[in-house]
C-alpha atoms as a PDB file:
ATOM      1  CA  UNK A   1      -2.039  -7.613  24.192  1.00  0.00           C
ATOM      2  CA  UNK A   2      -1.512  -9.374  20.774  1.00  0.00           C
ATOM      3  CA  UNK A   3      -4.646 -10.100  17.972  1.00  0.00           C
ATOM      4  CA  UNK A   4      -5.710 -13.892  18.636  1.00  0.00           C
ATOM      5  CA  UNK A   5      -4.495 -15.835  15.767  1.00  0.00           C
ATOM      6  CA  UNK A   6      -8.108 -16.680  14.757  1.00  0.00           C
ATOM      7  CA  UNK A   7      -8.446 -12.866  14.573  1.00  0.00           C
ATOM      8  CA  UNK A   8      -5.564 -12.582  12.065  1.00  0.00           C
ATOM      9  CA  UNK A   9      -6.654 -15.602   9.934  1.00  0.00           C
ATOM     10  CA  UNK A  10     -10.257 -13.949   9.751  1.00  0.00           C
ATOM     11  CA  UNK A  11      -8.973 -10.533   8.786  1.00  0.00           C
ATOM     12  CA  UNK A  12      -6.922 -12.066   5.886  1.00  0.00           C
ATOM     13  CA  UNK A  13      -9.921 -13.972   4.299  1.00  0.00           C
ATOM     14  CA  UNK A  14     -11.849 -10.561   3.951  1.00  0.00           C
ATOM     15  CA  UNK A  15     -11.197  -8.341   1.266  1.00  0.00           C
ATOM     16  CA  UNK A  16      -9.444  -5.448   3.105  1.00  0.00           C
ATOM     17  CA  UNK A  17      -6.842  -8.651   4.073  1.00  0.00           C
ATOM     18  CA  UNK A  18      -6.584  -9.692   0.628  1.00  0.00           C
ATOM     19  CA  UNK A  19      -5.287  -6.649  -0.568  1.00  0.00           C
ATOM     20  CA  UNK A  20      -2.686  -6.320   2.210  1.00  0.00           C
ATOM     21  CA  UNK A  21      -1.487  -9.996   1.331  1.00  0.00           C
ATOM     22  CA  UNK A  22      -1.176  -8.579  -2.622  1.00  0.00           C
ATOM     23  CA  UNK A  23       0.206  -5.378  -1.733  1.00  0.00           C
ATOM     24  CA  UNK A  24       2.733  -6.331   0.780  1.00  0.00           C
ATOM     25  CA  UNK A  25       3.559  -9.734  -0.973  1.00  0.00           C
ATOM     26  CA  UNK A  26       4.590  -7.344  -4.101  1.00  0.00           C
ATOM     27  CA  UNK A  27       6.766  -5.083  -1.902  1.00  0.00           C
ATOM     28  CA  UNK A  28       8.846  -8.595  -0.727  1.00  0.00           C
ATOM     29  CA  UNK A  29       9.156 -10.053  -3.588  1.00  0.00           C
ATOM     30  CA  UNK A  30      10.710  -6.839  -5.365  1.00  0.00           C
ATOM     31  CA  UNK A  31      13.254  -7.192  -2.468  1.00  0.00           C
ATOM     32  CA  UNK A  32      14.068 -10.515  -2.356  1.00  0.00           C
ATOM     33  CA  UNK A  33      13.172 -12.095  -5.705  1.00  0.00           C
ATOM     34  CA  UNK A  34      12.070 -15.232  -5.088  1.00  0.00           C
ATOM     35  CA  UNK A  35      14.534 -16.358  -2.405  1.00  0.00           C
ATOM     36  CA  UNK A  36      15.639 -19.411  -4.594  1.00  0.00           C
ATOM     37  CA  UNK A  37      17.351 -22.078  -2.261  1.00  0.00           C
ATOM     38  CA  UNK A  38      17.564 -19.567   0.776  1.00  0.00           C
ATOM     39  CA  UNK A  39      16.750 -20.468   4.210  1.00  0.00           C
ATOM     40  CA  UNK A  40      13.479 -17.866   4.976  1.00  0.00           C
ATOM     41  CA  UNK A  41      11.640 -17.473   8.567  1.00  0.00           C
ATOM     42  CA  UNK A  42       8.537 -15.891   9.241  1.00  0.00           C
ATOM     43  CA  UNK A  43       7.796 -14.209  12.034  1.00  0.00           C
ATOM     44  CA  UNK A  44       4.783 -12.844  14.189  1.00  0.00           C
ATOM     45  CA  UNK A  45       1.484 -13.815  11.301  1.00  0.00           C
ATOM     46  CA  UNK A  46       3.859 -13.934   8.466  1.00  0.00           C
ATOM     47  CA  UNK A  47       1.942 -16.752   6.655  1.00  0.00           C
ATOM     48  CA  UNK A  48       0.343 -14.516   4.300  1.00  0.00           C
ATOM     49  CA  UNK A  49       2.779 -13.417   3.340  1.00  0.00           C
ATOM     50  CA  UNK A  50       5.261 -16.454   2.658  1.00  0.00           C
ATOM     51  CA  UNK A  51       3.611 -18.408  -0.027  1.00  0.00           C
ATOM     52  CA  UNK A  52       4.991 -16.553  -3.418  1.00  0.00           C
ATOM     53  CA  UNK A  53       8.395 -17.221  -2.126  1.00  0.00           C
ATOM     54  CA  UNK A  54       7.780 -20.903  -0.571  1.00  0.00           C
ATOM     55  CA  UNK A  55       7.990 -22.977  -4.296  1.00  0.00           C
ATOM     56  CA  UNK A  56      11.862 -21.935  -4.921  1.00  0.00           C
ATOM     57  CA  UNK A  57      13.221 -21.549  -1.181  1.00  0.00           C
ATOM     58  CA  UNK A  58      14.981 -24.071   0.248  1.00  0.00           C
ATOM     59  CA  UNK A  59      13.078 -23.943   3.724  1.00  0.00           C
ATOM     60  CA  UNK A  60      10.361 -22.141   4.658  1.00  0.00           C
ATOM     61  CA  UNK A  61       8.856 -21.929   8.335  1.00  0.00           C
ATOM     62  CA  UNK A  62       6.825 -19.476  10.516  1.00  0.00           C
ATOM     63  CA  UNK A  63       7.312 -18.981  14.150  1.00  0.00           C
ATOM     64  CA  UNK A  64       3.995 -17.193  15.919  1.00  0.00           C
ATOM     65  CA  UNK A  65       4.404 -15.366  19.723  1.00  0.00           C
ATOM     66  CA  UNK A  66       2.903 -17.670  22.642  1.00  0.00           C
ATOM     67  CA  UNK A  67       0.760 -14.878  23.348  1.00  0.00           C
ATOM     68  CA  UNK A  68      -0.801 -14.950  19.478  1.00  0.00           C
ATOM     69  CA  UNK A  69      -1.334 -18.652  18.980  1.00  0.00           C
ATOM     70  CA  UNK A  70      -0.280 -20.863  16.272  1.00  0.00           C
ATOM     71  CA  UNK A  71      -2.228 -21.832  13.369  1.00  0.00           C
ATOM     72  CA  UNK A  72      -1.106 -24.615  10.701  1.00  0.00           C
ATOM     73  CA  UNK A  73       0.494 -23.422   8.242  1.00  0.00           C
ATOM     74  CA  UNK A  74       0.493 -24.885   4.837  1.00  0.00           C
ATOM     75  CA  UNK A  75      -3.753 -25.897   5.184  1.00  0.00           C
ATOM     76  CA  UNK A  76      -1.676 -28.942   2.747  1.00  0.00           C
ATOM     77  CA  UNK A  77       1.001 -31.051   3.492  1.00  0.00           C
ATOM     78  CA  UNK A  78       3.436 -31.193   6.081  1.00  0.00           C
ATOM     79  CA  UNK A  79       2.939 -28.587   9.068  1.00  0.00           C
ATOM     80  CA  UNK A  80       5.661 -25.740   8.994  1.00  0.00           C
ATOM     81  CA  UNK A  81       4.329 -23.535  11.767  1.00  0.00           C
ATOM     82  CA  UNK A  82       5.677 -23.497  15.725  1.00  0.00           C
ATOM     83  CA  UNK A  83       4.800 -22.110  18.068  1.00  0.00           C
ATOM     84  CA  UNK A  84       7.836 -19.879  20.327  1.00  0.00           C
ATOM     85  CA  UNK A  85       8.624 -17.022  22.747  1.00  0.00           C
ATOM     86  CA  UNK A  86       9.428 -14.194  21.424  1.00  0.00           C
ATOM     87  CA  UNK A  87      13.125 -13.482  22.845  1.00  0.00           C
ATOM     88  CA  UNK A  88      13.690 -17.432  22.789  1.00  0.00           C
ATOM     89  CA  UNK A  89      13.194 -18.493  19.299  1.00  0.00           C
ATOM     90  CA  UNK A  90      13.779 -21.991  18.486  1.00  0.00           C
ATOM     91  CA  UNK A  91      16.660 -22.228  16.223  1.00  0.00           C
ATOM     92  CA  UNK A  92      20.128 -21.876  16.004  1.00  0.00           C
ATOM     93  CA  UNK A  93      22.493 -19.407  15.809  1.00  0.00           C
ATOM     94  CA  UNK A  94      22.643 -18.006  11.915  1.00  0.00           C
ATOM     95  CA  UNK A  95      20.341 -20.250  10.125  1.00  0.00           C
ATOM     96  CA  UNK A  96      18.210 -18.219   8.189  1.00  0.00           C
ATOM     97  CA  UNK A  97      19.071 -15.959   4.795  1.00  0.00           C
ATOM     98  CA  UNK A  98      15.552 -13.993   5.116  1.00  0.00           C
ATOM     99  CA  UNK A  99      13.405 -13.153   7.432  1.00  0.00           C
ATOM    100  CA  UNK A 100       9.812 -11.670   7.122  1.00  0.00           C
ATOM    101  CA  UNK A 101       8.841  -9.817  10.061  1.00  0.00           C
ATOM    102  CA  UNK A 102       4.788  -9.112  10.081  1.00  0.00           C
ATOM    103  CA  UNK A 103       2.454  -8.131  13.319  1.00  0.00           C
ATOM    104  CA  UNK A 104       5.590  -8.694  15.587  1.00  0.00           C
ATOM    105  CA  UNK A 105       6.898  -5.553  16.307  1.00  0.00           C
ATOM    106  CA  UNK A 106       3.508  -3.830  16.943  1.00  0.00           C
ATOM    107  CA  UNK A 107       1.995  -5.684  20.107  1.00  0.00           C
ATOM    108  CA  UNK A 108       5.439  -6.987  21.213  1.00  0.00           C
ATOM    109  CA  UNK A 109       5.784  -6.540  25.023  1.00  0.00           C
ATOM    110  CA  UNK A 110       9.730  -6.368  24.466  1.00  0.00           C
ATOM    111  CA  UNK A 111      10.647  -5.109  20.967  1.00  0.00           C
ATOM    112  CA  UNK A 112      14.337  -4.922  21.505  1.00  0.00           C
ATOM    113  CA  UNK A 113      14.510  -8.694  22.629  1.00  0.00           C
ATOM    114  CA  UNK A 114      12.253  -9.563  19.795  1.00  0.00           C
ATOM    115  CA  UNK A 115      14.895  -7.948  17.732  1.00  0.00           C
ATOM    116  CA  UNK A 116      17.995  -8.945  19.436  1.00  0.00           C
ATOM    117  CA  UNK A 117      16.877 -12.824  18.688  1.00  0.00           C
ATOM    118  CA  UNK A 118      16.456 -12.184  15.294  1.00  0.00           C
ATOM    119  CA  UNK A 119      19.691 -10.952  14.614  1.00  0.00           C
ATOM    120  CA  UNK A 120      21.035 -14.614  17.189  1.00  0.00           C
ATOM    121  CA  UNK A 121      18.958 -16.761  14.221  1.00  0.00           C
ATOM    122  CA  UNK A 122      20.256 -13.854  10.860  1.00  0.00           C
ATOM    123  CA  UNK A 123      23.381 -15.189   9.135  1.00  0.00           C
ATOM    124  CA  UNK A 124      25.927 -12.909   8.435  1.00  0.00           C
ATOM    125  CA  UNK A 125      24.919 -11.898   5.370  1.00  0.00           C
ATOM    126  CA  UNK A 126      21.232 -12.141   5.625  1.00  0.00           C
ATOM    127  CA  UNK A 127      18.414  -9.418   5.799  1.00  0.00           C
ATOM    128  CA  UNK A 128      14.774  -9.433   7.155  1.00  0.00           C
ATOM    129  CA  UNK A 129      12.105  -7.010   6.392  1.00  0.00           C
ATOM    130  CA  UNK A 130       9.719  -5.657   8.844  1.00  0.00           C
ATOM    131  CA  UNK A 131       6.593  -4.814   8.369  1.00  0.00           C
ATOM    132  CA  UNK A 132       4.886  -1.879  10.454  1.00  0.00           C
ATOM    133  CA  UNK A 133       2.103  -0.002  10.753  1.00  0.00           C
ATOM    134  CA  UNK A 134       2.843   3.194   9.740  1.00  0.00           C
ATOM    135  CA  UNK A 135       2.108   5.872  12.172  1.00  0.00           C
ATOM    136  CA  UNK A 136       0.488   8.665  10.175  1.00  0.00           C
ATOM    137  CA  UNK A 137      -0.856   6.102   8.203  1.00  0.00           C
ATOM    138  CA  UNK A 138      -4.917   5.560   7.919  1.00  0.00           C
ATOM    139  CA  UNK A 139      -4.615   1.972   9.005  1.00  0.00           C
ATOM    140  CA  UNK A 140      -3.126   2.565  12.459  1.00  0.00           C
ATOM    141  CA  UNK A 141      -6.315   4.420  13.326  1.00  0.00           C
ATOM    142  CA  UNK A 142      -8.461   1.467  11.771  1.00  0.00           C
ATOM    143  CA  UNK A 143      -8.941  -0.716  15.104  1.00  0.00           C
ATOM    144  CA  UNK A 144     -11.229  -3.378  12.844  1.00  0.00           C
ATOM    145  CA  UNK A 145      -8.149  -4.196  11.363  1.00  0.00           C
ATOM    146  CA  UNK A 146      -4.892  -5.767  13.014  1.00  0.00           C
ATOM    147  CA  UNK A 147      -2.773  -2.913  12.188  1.00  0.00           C
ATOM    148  CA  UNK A 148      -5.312  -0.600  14.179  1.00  0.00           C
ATOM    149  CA  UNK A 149      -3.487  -2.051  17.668  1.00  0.00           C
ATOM    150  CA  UNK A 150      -0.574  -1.937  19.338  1.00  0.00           C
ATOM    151  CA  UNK A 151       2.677   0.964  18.745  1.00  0.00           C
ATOM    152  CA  UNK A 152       2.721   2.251  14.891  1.00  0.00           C
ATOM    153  CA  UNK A 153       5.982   3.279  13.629  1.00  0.00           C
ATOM    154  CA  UNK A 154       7.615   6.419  11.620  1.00  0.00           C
ATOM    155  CA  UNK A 155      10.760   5.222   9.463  1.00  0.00           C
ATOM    156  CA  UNK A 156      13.158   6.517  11.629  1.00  0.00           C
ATOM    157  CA  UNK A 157      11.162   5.114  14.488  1.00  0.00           C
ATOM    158  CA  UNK A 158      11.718   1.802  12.987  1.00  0.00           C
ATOM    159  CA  UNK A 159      15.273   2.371  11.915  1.00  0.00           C
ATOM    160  CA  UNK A 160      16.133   3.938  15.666  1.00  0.00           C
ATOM    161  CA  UNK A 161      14.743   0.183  16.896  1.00  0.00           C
ATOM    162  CA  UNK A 162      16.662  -1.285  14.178  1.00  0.00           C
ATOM    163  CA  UNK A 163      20.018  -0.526  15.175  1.00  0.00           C
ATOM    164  CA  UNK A 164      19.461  -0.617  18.652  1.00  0.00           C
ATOM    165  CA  UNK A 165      19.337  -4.095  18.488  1.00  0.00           C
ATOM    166  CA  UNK A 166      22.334  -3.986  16.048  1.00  0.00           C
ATOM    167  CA  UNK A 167      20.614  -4.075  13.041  1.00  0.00           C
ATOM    168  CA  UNK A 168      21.557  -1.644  10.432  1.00  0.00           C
ATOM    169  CA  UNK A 169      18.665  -0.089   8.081  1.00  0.00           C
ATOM    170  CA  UNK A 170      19.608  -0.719   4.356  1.00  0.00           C
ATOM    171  CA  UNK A 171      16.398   0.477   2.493  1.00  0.00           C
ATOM    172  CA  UNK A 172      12.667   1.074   3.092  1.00  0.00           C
ATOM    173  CA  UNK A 173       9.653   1.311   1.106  1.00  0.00           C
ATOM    174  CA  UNK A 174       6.099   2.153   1.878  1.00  0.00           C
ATOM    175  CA  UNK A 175       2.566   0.078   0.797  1.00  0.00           C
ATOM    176  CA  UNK A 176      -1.206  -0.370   1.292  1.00  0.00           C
ATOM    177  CA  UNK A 177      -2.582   3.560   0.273  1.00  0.00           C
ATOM    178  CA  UNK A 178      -6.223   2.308  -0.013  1.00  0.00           C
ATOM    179  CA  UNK A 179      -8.005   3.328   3.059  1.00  0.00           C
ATOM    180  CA  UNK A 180      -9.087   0.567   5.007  1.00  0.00           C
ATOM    181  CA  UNK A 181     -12.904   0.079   4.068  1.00  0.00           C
ATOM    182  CA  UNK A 182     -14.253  -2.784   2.784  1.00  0.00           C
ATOM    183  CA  UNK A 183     -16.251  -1.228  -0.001  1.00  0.00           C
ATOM    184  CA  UNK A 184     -12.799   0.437  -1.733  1.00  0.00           C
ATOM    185  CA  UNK A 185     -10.590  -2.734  -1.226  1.00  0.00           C
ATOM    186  CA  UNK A 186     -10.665  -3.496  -4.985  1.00  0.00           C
ATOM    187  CA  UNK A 187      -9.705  -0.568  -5.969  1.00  0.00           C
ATOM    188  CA  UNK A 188      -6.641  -1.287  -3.602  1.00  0.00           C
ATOM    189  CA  UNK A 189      -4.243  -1.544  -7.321  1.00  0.00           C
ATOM    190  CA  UNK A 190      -5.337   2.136  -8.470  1.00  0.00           C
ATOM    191  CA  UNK A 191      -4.574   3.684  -4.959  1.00  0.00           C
ATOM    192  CA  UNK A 192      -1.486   1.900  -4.914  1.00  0.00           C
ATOM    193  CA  UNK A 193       0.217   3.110  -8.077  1.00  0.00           C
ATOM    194  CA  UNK A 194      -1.358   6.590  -7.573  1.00  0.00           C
ATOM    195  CA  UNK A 195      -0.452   6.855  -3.944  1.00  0.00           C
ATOM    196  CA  UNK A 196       3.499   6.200  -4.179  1.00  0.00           C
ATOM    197  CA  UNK A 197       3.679   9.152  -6.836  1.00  0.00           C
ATOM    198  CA  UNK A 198       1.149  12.087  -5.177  1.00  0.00           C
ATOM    199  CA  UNK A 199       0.759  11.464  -1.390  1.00  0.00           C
ATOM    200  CA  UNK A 200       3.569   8.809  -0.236  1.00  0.00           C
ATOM    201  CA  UNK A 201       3.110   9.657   3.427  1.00  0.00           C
ATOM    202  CA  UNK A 202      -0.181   8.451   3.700  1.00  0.00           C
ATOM    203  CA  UNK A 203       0.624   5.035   2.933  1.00  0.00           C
ATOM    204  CA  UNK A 204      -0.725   2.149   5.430  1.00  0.00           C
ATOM    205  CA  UNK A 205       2.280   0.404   6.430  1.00  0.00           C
ATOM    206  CA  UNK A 206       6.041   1.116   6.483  1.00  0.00           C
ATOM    207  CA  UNK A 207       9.021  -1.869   5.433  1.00  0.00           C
ATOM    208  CA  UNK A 208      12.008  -1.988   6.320  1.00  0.00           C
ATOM    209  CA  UNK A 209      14.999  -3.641   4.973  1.00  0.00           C
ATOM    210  CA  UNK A 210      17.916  -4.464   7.594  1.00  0.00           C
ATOM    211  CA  UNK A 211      21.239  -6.626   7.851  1.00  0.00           C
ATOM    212  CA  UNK A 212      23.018  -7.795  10.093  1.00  0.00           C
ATOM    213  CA  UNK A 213      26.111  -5.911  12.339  1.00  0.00           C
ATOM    214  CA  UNK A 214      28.603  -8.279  12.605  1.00  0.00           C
ATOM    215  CA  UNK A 215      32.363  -6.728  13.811  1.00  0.00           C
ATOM    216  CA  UNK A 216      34.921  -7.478  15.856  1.00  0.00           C
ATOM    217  CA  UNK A 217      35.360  -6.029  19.918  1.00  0.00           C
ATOM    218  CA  UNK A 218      38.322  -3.576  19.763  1.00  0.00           C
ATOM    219  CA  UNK A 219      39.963  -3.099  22.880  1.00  0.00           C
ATOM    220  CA  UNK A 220      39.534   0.621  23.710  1.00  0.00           C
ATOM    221  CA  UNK A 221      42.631   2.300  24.730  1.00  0.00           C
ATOM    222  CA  UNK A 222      43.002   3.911  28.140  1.00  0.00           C
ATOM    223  CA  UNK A 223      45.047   6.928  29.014  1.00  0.00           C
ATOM    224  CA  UNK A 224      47.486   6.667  31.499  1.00  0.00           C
ATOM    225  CA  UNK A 225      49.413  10.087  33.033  1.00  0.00           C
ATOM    226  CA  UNK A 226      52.830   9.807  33.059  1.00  0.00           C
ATOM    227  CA  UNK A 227      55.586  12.384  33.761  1.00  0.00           C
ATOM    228  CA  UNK A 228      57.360  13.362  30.089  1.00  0.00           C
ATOM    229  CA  UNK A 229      60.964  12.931  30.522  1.00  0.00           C
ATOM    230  CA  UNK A 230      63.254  14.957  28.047  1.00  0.00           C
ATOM    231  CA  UNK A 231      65.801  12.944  26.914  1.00  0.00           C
ATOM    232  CA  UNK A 232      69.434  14.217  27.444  1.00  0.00           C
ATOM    233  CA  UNK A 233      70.828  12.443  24.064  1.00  0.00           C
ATOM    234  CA  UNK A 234      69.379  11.997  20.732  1.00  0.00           C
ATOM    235  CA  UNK A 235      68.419   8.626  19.570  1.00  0.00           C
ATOM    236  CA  UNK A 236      71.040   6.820  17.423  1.00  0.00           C
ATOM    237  CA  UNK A 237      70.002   6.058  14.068  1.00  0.00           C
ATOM    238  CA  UNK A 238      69.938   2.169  13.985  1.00  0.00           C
ATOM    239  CA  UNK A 239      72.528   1.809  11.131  1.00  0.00           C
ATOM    240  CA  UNK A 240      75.076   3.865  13.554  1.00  0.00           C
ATOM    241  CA  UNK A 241      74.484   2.696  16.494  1.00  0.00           C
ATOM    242  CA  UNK A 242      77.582   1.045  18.403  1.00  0.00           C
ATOM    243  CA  UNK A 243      77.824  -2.489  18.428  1.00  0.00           C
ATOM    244  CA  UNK A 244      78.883  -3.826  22.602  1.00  0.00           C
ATOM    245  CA  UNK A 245      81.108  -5.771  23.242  1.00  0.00           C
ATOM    246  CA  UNK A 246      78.859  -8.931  23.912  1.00  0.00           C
ATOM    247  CA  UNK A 247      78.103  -8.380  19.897  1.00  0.00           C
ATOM    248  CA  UNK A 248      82.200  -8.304  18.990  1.00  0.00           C
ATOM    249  CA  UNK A 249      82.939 -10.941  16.300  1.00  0.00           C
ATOM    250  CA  UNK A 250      85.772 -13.389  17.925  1.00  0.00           C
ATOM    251  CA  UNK A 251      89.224 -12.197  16.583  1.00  0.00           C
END
């Protein structure tokens, strides 16, 4: 059962959610820049997340699971947030350049269709980044949080997922090493620059960077039995070999 999107607008507005936003915020903006004049889609409770990116992309908007609720999103101006199913998303085929992928895999009833629609709505040379829990991580164990519920994921968990939905893993990084208690949150900068250098696997949450696989159907061969017949002559080299008498010139 997926966090109520009250629940997830709530956790963000505390201090434990304000450091995730920073944290993971950093981590996409090292990967993507800013996304100047891209096409970017967020999906699951991306919203966060989107807003350092949203001033030089050409479109942003944020698709939340039926089963979450929708929230508008910007609180100003004109309302960028929909409301979908998750293996039915509204949009066409290859539209978007990015796509930020945050509380979607986690709770999803169907990960694999979740997956399979985001590659239908990926262009060909696009990537999305999903976000996890990470399963040795202290936040999966932290049920006052939203990354205390649903399935946490190990990288090659995630990258296993990944492809079988024929998306292929291109880099990953790790984020959010403070533990998740309220009273350490702003100290959330010191346990992030210490915890990437002495004890990376103990980091919160697990991205991953994917692309699209986009090849052509090869027919497969088949083998068929057949007897081998020895020929009795050699083959005539082309050069040599005698011209009938359908070929004669006229004399």
């Amino acid at each position: 059962m997926r966090r109520d999107v009250l629940e997830l607008r709530q956790f963000y507005a505390t201090r434990l959610g304000r450091a995730a936003r920073e944290m993971v915020s950093r981590k996409v903006l090292e990967t993507w820049d800013d996304a100047r004049d891209l096409d970017v889609l967020g999906l699951g409770y991306a919203t966060p997340f989107l807003g350092p990116i949203r001033p030089a992309a050409r479109r942003v908007v944020a698709a939340m699971p039926a089963q979450q609720g929708v929230e508008l999103w910007p609180a100003e101006g004109a309302n960028l947030a929909c409301l979908s199913a998750e293996d039915a998303l509204p949009f066409q085929n290859a539209f978007f350049d990015r796509i930020l992928a945050v509380h979607a895999l986690e709770e999803s009833p169907d990960p694999i269709a979740l997956l399979r629609e985001v590659w239908r709505v990926l262009s060909p040379t696009g990537r999305v980044v999903v976000v996890t829990a990470a399963r040795n991580g202290l936040w999966a164990n932290a049920e006052r949080t939203p990354f205390g519920h649903g399935r946490p994921y190990t990288r090659s968990q995630l990258a296993d997922l990944l492809r079988e939905a024929e998306l292929e893993p291109t880099g990953w990084t790790r984020a959010l090493y403070v533990p998740p208690v309220t009273w350490m949150a702003g100290w959330a900068e010191g346990f992030e620059q210490a915890g990437s250098r002495l004890w990376p696997g103990f980091a919160g949450l697990v991205l991953t960077e994917a692309v699209k696989e986009s090849f052509a159907v090869k027919a497969r061969p088949s083998r068929v039995r057949a007897p081998a017949v020895r020929p009795g002559l050699s083959p005539v080299p082309a050069s040599r070999a005698p011209v009938s008498r359908a070929q004669e010139p006229p004399k």
